[in-house]
Protein backbone atom coordinates (compact mmCIF):
# COMPACT_ATOMS: atom_id res chain seq x y z
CA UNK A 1 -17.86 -38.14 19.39
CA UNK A 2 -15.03 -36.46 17.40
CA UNK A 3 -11.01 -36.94 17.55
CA UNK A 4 -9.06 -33.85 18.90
CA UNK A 5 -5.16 -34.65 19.27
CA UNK A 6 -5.05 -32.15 22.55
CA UNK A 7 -4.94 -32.57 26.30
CA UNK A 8 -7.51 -33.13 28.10
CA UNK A 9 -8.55 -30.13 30.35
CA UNK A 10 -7.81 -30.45 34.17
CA UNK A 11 -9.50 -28.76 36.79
CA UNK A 12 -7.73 -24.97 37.18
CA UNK A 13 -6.03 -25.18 33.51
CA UNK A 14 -6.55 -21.70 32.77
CA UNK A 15 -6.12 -22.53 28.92
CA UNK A 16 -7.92 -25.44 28.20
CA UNK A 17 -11.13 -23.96 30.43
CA UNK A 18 -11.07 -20.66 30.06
CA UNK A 19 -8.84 -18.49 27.55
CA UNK A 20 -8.89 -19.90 23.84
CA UNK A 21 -12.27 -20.90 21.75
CA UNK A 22 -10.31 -21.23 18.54
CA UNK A 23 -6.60 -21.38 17.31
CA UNK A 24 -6.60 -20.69 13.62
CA UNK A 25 -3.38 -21.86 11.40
CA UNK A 26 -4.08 -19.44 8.14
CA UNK A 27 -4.04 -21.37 5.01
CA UNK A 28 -1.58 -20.05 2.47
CA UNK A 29 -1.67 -19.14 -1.26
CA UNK A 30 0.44 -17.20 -3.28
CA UNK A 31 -0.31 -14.57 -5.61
CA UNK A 32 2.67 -13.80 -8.24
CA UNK A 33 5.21 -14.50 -5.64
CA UNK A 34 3.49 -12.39 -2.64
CA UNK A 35 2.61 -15.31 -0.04
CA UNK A 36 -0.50 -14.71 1.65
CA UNK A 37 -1.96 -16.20 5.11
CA UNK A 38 -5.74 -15.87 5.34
CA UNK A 39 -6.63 -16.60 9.02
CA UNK A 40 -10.46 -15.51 8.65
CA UNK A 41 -12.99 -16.90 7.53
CA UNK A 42 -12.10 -20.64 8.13
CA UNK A 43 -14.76 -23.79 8.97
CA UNK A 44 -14.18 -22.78 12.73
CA UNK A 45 -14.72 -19.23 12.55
CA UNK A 46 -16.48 -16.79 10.05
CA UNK A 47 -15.41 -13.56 11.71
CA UNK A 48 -14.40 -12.15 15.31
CA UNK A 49 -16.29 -9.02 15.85
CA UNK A 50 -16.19 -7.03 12.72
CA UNK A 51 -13.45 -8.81 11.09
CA UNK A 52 -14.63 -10.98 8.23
CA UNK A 53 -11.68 -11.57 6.43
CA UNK A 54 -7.86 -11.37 7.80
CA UNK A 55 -4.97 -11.93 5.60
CA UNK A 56 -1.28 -11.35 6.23
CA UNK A 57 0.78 -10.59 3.75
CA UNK A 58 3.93 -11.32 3.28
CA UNK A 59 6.79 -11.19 4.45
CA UNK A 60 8.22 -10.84 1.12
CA UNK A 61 11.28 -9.00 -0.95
CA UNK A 62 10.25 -8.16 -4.21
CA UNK A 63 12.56 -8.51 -6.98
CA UNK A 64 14.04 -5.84 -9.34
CA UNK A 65 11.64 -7.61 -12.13
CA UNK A 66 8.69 -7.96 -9.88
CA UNK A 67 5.92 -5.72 -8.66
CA UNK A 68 2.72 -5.79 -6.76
CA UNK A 69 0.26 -5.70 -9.39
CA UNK A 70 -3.34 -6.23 -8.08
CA UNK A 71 -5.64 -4.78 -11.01
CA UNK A 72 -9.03 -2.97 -10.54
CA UNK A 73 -11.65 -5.53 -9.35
CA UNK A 74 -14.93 -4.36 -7.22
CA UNK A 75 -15.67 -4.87 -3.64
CA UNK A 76 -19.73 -4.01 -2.47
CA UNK A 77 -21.03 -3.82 1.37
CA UNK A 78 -17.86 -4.15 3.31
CA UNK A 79 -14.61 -1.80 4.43
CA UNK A 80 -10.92 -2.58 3.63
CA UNK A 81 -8.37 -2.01 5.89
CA UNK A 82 -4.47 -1.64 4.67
CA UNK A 83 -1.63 -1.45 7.48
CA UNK A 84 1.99 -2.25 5.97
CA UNK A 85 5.08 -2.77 8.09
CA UNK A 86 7.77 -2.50 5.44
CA UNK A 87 6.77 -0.98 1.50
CA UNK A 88 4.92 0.90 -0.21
CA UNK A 89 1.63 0.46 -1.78
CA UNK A 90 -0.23 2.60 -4.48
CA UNK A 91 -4.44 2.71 -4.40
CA UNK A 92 -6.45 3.93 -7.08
CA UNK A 93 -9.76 3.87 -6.81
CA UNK A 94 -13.32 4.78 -8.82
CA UNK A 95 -13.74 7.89 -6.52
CA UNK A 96 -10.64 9.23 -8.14
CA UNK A 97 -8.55 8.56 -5.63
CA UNK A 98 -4.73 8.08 -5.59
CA UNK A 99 -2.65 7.36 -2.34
CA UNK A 100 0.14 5.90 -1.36
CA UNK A 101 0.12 4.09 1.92
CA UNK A 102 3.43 3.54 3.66
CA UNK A 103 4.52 1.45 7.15
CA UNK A 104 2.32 2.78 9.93
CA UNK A 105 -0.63 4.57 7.86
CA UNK A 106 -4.12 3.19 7.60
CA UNK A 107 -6.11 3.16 4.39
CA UNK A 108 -9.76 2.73 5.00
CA UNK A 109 -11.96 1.83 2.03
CA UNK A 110 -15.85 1.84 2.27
CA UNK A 111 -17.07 0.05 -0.50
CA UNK A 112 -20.80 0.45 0.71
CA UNK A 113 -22.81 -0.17 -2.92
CA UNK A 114 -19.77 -0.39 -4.35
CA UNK A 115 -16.18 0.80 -5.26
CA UNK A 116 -13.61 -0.09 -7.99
CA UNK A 117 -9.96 -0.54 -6.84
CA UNK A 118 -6.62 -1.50 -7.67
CA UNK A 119 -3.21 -2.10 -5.60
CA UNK A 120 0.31 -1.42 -7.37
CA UNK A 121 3.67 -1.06 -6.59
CA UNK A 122 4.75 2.88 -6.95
CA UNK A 123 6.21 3.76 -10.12
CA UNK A 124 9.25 5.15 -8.44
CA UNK A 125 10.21 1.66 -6.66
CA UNK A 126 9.87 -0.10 -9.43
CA UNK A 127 13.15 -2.03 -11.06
CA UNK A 128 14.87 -2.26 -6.83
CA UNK A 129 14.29 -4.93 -4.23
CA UNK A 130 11.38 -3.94 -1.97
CA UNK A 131 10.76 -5.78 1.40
CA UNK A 132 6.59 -6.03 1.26
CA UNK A 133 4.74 -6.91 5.12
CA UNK A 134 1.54 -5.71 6.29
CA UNK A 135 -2.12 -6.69 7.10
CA UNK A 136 -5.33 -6.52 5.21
CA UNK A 137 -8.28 -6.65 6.81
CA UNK A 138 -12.11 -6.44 5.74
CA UNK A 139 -14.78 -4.94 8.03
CA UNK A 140 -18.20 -6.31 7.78
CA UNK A 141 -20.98 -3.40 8.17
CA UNK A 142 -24.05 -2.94 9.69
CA UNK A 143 -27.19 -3.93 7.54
CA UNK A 144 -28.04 -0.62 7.49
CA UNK A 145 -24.95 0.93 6.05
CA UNK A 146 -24.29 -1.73 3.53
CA UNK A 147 -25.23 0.25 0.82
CA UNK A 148 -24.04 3.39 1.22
CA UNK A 149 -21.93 6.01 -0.62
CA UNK A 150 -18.44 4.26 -0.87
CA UNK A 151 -15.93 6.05 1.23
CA UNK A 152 -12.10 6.52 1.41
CA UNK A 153 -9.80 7.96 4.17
CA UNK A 154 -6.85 8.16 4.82
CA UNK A 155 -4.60 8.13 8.33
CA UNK A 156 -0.89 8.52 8.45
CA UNK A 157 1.57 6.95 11.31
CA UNK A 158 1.62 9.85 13.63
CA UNK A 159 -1.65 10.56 13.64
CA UNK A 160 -2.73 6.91 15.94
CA UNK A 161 -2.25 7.14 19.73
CA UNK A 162 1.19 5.46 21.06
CA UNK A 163 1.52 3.04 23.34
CA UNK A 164 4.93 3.38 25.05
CA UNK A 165 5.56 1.37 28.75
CA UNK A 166 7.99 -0.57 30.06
CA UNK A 167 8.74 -3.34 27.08
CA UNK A 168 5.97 -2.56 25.29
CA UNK A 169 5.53 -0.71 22.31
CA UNK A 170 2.64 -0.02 19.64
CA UNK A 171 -0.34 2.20 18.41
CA UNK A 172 -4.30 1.79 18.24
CA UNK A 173 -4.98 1.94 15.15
CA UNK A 174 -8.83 1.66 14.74
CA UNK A 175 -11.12 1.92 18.09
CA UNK A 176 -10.18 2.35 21.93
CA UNK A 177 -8.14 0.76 23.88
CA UNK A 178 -6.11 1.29 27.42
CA UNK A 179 -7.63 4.62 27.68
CA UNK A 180 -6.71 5.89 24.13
CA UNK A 181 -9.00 6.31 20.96
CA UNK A 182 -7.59 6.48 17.60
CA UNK A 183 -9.22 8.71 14.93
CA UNK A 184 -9.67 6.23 12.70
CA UNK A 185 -13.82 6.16 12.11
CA UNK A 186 -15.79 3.02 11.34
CA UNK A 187 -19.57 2.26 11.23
CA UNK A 188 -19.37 -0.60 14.75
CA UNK A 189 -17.31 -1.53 17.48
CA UNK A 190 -14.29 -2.45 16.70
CA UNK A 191 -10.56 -2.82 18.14
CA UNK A 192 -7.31 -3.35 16.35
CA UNK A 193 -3.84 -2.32 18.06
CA UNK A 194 -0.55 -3.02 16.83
CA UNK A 195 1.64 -3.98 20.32
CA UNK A 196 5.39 -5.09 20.28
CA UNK A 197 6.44 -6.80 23.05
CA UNK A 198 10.35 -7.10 24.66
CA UNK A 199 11.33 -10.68 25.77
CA UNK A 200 9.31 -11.38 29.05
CA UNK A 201 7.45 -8.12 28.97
CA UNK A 202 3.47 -8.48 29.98
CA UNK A 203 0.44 -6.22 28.36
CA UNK A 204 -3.45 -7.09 30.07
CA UNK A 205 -5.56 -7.43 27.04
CA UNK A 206 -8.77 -6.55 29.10
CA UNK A 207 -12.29 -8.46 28.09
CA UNK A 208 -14.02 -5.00 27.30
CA UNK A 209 -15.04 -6.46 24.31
CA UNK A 210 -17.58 -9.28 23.34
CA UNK A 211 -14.77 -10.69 21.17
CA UNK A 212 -11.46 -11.00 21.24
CA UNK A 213 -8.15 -12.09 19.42
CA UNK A 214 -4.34 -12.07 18.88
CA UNK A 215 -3.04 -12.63 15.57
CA UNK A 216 1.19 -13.69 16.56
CA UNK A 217 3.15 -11.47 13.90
CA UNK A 218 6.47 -12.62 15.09
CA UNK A 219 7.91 -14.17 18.01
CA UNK A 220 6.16 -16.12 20.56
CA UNK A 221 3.63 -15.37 23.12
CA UNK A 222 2.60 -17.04 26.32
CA UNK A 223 -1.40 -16.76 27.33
CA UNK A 224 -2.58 -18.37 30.53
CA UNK A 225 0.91 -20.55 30.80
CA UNK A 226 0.56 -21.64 27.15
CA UNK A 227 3.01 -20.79 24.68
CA UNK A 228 2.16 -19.93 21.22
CA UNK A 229 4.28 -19.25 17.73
CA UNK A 230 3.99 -16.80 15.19
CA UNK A 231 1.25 -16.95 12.23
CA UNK A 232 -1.47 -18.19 14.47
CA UNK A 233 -5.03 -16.14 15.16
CA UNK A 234 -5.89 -16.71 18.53
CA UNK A 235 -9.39 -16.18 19.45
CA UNK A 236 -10.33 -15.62 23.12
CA UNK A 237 -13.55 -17.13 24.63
C-alpha cells in the first residue's frame, strides 16, 4: 500500500488508464547562474528509449560579466546531443574539433571509448547580454558500439525536415517521424522532433514507437482531456 495524492481512475478515463506511465517534474540546479532542469534519470524512470539523461537549459540572459564556461571534462560510451533555441555555444573537443552551434543546429558527440570536451561562450559575444535556451540530451548506445572511435557531426537548421500544417510548426531533428527522416545518424532507434503548436491546434503523436514522451517547453498541452504545464516530461504508456 503506498499514498498517491491523485484521482482515482474511472472506467473510460482515457488518462488515468491509458495515456501517462510517468509525469516527471525535473529537479533543478544551477551552474554559475545557468539554471538547469534534469528530467531523466529520476527514481521513476532511468531512460525512455535511448534517452538516458535530459536536461533543459535555461532559459537564461547572460550578463555582460558572465559567460558559459563549461571546461574540458571526459564523457566514455554514450552520445551528446546539443539543440539551442536562443545563443550561441562554442565546442572544442580532443578530436580537434571547433564548432559553433547556433538555434536550430544539432551537435552530435560520440564519445564511444572516450572523448574530451568543453562548452564556452564565443569569444565574439562575450562582454553583451546573451539570451541562452536549448536542450541537452545523452544517447545511451548499444553494447556493441560502446567503445568505439569517438565521433562528432555536425547538422545545421536547414538541413532537418519541416513540419509546416495548419497551427503546427517544427522539424525532426534525429529519426523519423510523420513520413519524414532527418539526416541526423545514430547507432538505435530513436525519435526527437521539435513541434510548436498554435492555441487549440492538434498534432497525433502516433505509438510507432515502444516508448514515448513529451517534454512541455512552454505553454500548456492537453493529452487525453488532461491539461498539462510547461517543464514537465511526460512519458506515454
Amino acid at each position: 500500500m503506498s499514498f498517491f495524492p491523485g484521482k482515482d481512475p474511472l472506467p473510460g478515463d482515457a488518462f488515468a488508464c491509458d495515456a501517462i506511465e510517468n509525469l516527471i517534474i525535473p529537479r533543478t540546479s544551477d551552474i554559475g547562474g545557468f539554471q538547469v532542469r534534469r528530467a531523466l534519470p529520476t527514481r521513476q524512470r532511468r531512460l525512455v528509449g535511448p534517452f538516458i539523461f535530459f536536461d533543459r537549459m535555461g532559459p537564461a540572459i547572460l550578463k555582460p560579466d558572465e559567460a558559459l564556461d563549461v571546461k574540458p571534462h571526459p564523457h566514455i560510451g554514450l552520445s551528446t546531443v546539443t539543440y539551442l533555441f536562443d545563443g550561441e555555444i562554442r565546442h572544442l573537443d580532443s578530436l580537434g574539433t571547433e564548432k559553433v552551434i547556433r538555434p536550430g543546429d544539432i551537435n552530435l558527440m560520440t564519445a564511444g571509448r572516450g572523448i574530451v570536451h568543453s562548452e564556452r561562450t564565443p569569444d565574439n559575444l562575450r562582454g553583451h547580454p546573451l539570451l541562452m535556451s536549448g536542450l541537452q540530451t545523452w544517447l545511451a548506445l548499444p553494447d556493441d558500439k560502446e567503445e568505439i572511435d569517438p565521433s562528432f557531426a555536425h547538422t545545421e537548421k536547414n538541413a532537418m525536415p519541416v513540419i509546416d500544417e495548419r497551427g503546427v510548426r517544427g522539424r525532426v531533428v534525429i529519426g523519423a517521424f510523420e513520413g519524414m527522416s532527418s539526416p541526423v545518424s545514430v547507432f538505435s532507434d530513436t525519435l526527437y522532433a521539435d513541434i510548436n503548436l498554435d492555441a487549440g491546434a492538434k498534432f497525433p503523436f502516433a505509438a510507432a514507437h515502444e516508448e514515448r514522451a513529451i517534454y512541455v517547453l512552454s505553454g500548456e498541452v492537453v493529452i487525453a482531456g488532461d491539461r498539462f504545464a510547461a517543464d514537465q516530461l511526460l512519458v506515454f504508456r
